[in-house]
C-alpha atoms as a PDB file:
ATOM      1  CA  UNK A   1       1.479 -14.609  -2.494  1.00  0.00           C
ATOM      2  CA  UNK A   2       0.365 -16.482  -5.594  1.00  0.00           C
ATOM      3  CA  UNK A   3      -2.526 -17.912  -3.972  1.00  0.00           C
ATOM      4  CA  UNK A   4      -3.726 -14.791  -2.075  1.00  0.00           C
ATOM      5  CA  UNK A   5      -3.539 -13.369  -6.133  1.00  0.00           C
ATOM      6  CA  UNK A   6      -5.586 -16.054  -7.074  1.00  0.00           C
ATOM      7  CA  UNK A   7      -8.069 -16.462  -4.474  1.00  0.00           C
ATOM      8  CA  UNK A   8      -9.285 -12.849  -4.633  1.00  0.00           C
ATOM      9  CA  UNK A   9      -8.112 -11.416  -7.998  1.00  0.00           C
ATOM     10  CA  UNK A  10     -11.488 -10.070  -8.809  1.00  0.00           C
ATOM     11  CA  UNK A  11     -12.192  -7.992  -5.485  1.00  0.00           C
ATOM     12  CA  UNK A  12      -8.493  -6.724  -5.694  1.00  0.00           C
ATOM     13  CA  UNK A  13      -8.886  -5.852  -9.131  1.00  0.00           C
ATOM     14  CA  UNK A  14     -11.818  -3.954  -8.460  1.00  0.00           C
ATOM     15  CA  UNK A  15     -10.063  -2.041  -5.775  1.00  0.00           C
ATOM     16  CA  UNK A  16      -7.035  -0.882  -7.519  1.00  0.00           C
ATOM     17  CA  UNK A  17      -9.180  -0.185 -10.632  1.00  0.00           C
ATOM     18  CA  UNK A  18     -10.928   1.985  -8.485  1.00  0.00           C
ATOM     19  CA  UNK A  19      -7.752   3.784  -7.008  1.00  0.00           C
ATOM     20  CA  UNK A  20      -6.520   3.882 -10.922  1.00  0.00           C
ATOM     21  CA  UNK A  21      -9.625   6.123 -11.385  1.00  0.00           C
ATOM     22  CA  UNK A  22      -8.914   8.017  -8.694  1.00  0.00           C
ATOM     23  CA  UNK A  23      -5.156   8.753  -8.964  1.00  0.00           C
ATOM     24  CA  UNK A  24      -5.376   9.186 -12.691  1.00  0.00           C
ATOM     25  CA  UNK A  25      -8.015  12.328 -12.142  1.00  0.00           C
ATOM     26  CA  UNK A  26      -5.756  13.370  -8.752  1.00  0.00           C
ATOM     27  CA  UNK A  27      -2.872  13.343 -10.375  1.00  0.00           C
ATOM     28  CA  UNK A  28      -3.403  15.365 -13.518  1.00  0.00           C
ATOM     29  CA  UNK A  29      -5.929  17.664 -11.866  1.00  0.00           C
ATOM     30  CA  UNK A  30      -2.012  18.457  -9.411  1.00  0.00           C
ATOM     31  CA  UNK A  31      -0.149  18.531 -12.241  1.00  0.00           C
ATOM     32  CA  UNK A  32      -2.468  21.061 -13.875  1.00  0.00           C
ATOM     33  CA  UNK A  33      -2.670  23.239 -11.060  1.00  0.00           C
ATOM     34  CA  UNK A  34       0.706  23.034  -9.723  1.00  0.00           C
ATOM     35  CA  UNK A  35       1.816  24.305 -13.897  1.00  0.00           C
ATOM     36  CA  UNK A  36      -0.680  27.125 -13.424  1.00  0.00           C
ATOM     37  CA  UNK A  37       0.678  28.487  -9.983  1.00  0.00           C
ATOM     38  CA  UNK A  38       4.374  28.181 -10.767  1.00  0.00           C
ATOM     39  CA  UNK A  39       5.113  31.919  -9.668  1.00  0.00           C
ATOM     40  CA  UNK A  40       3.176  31.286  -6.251  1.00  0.00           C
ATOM     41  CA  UNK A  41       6.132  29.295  -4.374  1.00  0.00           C
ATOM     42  CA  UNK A  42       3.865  28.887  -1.357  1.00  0.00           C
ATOM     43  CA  UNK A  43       0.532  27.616  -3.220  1.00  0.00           C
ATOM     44  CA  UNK A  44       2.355  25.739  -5.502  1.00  0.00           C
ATOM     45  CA  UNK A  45       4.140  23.798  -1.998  1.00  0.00           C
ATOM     46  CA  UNK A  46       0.854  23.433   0.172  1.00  0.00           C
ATOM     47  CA  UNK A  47      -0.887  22.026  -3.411  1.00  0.00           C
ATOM     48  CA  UNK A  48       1.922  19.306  -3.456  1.00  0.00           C
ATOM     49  CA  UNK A  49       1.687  18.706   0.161  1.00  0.00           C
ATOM     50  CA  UNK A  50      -1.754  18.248   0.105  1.00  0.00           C
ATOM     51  CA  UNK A  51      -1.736  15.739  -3.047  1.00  0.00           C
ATOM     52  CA  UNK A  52       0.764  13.643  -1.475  1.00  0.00           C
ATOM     53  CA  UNK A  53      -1.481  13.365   1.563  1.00  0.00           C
ATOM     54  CA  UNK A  54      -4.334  12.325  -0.720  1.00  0.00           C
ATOM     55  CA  UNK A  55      -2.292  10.056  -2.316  1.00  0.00           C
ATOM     56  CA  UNK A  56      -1.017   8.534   0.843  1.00  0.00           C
ATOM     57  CA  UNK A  57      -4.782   8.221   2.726  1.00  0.00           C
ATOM     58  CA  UNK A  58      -5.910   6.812  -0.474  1.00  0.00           C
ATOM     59  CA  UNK A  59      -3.563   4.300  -0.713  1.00  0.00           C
ATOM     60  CA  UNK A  60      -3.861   2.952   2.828  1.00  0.00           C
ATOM     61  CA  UNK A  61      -7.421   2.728   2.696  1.00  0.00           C
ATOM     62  CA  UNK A  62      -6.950   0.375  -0.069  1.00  0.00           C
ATOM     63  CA  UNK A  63      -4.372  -1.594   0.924  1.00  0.00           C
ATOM     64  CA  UNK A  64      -6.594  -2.153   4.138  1.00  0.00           C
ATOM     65  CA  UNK A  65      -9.572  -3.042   2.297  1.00  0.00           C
ATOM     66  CA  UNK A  66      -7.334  -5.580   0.234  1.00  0.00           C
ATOM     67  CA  UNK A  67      -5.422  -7.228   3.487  1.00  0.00           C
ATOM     68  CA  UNK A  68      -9.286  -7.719   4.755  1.00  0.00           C
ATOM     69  CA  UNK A  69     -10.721  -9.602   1.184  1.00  0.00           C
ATOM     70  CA  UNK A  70      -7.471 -11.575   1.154  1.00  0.00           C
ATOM     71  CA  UNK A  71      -7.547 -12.714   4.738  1.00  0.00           C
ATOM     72  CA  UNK A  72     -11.427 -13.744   4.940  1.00  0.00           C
ATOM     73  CA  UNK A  73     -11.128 -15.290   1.251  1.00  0.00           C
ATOM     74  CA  UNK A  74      -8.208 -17.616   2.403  1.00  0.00           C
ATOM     75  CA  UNK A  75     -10.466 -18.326   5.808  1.00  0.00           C
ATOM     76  CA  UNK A  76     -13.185 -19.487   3.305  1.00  0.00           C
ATOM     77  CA  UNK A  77     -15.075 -16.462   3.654  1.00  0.00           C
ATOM     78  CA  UNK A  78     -15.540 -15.225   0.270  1.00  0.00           C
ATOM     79  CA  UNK A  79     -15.922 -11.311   0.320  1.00  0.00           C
ATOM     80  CA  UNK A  80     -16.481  -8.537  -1.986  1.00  0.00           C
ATOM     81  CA  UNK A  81     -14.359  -4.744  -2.916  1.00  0.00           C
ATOM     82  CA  UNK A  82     -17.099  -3.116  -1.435  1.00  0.00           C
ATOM     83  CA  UNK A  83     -17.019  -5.006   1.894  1.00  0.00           C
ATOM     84  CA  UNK A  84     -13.660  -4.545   2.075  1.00  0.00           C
ATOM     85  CA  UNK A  85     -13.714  -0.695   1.343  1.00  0.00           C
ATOM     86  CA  UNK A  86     -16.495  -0.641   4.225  1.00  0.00           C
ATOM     87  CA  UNK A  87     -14.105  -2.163   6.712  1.00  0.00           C
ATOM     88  CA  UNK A  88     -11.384   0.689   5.577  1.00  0.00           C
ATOM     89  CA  UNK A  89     -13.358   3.454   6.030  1.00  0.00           C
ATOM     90  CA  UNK A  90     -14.665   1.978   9.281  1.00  0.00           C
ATOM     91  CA  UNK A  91     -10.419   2.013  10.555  1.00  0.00           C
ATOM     92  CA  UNK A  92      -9.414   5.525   8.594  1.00  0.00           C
ATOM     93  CA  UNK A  93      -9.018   7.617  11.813  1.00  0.00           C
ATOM     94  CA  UNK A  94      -6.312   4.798  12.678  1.00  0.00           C
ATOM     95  CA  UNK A  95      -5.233   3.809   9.197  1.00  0.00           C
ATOM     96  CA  UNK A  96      -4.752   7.140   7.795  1.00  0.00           C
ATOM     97  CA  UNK A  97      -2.512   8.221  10.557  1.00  0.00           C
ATOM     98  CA  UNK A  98      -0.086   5.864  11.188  1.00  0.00           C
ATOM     99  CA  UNK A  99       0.004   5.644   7.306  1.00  0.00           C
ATOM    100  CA  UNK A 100       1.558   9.414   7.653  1.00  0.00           C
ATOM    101  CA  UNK A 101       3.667   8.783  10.386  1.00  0.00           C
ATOM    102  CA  UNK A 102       5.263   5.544   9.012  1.00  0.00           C
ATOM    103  CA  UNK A 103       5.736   7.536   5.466  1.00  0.00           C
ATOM    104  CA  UNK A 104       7.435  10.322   7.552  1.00  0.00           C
ATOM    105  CA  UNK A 105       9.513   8.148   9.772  1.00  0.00           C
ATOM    106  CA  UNK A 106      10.409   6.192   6.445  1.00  0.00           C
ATOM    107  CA  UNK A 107      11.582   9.626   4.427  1.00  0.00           C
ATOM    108  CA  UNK A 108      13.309  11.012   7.093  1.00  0.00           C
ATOM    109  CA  UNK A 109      15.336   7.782   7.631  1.00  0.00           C
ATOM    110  CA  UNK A 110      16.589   7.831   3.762  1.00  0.00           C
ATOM    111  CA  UNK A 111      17.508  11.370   4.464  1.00  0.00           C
ATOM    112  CA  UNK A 112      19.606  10.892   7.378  1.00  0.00           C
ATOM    113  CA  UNK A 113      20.849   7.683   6.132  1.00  0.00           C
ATOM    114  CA  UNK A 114      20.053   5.013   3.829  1.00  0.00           C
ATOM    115  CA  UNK A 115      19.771   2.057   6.116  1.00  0.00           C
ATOM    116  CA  UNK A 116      17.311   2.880   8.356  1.00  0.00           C
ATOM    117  CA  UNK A 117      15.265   3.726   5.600  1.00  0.00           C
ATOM    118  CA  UNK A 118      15.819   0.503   4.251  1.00  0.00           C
ATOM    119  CA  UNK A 119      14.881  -0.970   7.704  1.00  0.00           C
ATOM    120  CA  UNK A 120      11.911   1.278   8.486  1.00  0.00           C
ATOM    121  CA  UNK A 121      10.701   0.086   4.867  1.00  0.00           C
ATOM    122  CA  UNK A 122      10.655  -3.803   5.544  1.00  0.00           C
ATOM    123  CA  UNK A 123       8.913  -3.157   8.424  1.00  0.00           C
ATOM    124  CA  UNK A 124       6.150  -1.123   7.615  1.00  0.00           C
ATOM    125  CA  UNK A 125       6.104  -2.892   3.860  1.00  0.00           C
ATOM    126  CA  UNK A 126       5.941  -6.225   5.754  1.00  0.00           C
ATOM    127  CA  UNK A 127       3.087  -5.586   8.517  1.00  0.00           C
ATOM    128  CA  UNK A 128       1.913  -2.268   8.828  1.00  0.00           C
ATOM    129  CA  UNK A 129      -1.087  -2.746   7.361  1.00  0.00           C
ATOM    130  CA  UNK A 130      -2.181  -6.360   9.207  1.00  0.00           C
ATOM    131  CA  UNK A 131      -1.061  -4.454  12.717  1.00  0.00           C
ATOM    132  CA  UNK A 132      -3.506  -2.043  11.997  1.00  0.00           C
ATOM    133  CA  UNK A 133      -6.764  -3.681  10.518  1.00  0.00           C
ATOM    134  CA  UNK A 134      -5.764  -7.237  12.296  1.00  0.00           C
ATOM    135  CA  UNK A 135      -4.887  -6.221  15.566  1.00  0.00           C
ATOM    136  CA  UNK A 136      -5.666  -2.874  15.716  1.00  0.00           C
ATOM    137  CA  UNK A 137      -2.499  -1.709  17.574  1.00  0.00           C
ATOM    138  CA  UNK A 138       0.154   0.899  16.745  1.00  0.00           C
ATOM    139  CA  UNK A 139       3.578   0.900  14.956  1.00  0.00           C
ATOM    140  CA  UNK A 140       5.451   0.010  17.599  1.00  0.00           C
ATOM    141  CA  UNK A 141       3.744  -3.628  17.283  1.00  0.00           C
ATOM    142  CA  UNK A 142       5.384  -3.774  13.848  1.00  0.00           C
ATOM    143  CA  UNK A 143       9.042  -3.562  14.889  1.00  0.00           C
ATOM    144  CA  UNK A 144       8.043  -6.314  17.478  1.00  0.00           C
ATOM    145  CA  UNK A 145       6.774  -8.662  15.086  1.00  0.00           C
ATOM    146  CA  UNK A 146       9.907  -7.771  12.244  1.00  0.00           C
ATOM    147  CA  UNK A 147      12.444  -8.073  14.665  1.00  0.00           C
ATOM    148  CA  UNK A 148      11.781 -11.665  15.663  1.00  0.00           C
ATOM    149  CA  UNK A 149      12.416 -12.469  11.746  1.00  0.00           C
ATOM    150  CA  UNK A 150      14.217  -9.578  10.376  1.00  0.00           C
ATOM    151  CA  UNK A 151      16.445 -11.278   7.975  1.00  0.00           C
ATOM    152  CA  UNK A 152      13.771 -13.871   5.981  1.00  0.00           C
ATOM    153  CA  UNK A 153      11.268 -10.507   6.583  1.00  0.00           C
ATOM    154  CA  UNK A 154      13.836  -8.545   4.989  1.00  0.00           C
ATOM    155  CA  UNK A 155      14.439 -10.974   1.908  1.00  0.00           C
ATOM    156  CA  UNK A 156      11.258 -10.983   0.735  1.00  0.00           C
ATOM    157  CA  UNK A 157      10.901  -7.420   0.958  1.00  0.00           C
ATOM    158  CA  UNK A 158      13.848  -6.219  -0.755  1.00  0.00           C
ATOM    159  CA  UNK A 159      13.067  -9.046  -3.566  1.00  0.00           C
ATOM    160  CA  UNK A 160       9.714  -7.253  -4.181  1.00  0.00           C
ATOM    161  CA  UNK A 161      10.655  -3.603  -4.204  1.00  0.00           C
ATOM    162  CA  UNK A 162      13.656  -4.503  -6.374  1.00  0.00           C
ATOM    163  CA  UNK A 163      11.343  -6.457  -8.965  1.00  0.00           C
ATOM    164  CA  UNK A 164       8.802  -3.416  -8.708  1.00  0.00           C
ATOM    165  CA  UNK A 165      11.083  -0.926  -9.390  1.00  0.00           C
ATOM    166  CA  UNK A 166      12.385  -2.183 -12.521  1.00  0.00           C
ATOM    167  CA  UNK A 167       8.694  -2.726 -13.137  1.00  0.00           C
ATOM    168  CA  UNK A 168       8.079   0.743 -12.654  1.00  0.00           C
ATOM    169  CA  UNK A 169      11.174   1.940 -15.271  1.00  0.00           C
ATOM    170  CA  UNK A 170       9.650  -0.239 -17.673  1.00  0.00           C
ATOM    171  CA  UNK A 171       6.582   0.843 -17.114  1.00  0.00           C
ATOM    172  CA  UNK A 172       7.897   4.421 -17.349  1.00  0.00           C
ATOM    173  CA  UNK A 173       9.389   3.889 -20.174  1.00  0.00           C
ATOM    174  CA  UNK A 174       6.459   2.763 -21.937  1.00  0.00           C
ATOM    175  CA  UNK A 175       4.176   5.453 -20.821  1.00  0.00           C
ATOM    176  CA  UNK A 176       6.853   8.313 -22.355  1.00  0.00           C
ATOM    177  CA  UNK A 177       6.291   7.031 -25.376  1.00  0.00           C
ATOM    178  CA  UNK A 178       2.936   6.313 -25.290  1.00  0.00           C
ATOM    179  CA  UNK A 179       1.385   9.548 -24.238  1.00  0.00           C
ATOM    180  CA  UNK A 180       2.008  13.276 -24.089  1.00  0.00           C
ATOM    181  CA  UNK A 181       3.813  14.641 -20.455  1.00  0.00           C
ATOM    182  CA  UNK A 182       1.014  16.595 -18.666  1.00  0.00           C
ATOM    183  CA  UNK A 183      -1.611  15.270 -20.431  1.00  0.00           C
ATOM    184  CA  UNK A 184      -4.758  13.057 -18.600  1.00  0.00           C
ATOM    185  CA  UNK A 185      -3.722  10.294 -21.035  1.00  0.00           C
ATOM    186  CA  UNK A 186      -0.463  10.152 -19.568  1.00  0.00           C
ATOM    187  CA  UNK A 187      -1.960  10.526 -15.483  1.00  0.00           C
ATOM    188  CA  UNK A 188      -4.240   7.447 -16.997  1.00  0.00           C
ATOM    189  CA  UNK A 189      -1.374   5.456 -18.062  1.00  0.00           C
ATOM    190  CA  UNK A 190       0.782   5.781 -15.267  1.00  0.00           C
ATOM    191  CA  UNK A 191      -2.352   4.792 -13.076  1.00  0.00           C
ATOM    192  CA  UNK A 192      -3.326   1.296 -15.117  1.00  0.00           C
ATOM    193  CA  UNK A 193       0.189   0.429 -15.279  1.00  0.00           C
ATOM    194  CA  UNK A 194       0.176   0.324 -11.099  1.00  0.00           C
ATOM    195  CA  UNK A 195      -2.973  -1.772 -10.934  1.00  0.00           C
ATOM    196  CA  UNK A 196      -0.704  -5.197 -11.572  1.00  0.00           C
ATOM    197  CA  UNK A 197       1.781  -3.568  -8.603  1.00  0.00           C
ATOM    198  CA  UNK A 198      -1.291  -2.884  -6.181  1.00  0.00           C
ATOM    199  CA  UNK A 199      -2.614  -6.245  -6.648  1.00  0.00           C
ATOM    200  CA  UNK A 200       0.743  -7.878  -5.771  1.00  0.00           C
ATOM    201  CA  UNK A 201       1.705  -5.552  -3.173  1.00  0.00           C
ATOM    202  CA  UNK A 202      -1.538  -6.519  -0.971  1.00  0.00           C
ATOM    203  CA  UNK A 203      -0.490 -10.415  -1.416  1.00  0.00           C
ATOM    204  CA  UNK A 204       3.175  -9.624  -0.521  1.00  0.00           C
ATOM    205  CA  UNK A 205       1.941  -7.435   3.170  1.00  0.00           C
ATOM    206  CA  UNK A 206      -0.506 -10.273   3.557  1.00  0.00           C
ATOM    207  CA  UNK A 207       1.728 -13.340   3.424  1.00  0.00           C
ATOM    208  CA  UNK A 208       4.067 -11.313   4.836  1.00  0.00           C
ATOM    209  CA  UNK A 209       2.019 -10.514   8.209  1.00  0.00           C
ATOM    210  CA  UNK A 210       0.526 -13.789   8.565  1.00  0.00           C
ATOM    211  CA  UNK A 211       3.985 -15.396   8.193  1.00  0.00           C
ATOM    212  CA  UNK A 212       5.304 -13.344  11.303  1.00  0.00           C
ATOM    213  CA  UNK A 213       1.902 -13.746  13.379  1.00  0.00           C
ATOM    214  CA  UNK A 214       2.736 -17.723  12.792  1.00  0.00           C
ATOM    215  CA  UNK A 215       5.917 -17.755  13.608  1.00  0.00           C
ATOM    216  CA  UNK A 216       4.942 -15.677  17.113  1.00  0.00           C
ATOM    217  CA  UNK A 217       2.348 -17.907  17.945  1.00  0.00           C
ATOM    218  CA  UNK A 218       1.912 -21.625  15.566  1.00  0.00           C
ATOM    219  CA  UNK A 219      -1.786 -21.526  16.754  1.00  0.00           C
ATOM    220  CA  UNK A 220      -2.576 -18.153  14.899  1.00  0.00           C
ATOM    221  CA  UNK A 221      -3.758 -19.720  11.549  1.00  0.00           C
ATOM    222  CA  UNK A 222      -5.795 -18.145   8.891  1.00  0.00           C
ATOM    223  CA  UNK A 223      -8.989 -18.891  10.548  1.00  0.00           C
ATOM    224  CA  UNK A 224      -8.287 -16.675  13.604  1.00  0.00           C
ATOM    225  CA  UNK A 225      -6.222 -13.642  11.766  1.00  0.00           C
ATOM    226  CA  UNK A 226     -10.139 -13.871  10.292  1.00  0.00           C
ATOM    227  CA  UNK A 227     -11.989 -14.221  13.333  1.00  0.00           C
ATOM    228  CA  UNK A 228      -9.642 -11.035  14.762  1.00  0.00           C
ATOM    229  CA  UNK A 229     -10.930  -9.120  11.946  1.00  0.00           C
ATOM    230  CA  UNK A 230     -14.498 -10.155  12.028  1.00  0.00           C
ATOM    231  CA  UNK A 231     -14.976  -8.967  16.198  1.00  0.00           C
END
């Protein structure tokens, strides 16, 4: 994960500074109008629903785009935020979707009961993203690939959302006293203080798929994870 960090910090910085700008104006521009419409119960719902959706496309795209720059970098084929945003856009009729459906499956299995949340989240945490720009097949190819090394999947997983959510209350913390609630300073805050997560998050999912495509077959090395993405 370190080296995926290092190899490509400047293309994954630029992509998370641009989803910082992006989230920063989304999310205040919601909070705004969701204060405004508190007595319409229906607007307020479908204007919640509908920044959540943003949220979600937004953040696949990127996480895509990143997953591509860190996989062609390590391959020795240096390559830019824009590139990588190209590629995204190129898989968001795919991408977007299964995005949604693994966030749904995810929620609902919290609500019913925490565990297969927990499971549904090392799975889609841990290849999601490579299934989909990689190998351009569905969910169901993630549970194959997680299930073959649940428990060392499942490790590294919890590690990381454990060490980002006390990153987050920190974080939290910090932006409370730091800014105004409601304000665009606070929405700008909360979005620089996810750039470090963002950055790390693409290095976990890409370790983290490449890992379990090794392990499946010793012959896929970085060079033809690449050459997948490239046809």
């Amino acid at each position: 994960m370190i080296g995926v960090v290092q190899r490509s910090l400047v293309p994954l910085l630029t992509l998370q500074l641009w989803v910082a700008a992006i989230s920063a104006v989304l999310s205040f521009t919601m909070t705004r109008l969701l204060s405004n419409g508190q007595s319409a119960n229906d607007a307020v719902g479908l204007l919640a629903f509908l920044g959540l959706m943003a949220t979600l496309a937004i953040g696949m795209l990127t996480q895509a785009a990143g997953v591509y720059v860190a996989i062609r970098d390590a391959a020795g084929r240096p390559t830019t935020a824009k590139q990588g945003l190209r590629f995204a856009i190129k898989l968001a009729p795919a991408l977007v979707p299964a995005g949604l459906a693994a966030g749904t499956l995810t929620f609902v299995g919290f609500v019913l009961f925490v565990i297969p949340g927990l499971y549904l989240t090392i799975v889609f945490a841990a290849t999601l993203t490579g299934v989909i720009t990689v190998e351009r097949l569905g969910v169901m190819r993630c549970f194959e690939l997680v299930n073959r090394r649940l428990w060392p999947t499942a490790r590294r997983i919890i590690v990381a959302v454990l060490a980002g959510g006390t990153y987050s209350v920190i974080t939290s913390y910090m932006v409370s006293v730091l800014s105004t609630p409601q304000s665009f300073n606070e929405a700008a805050l909360e979005a620089l203080f996810a750039i470090p997560l963002g950055v790390v998050a693409v290095g976990i999912t890409t370790v983290s798929y490449a890992e379990l495509r090794f392990h499946e077959r010793s012959c896929m090395l970085t060079e033809q994870l690449a050459d997948q993405l490239d046809r």
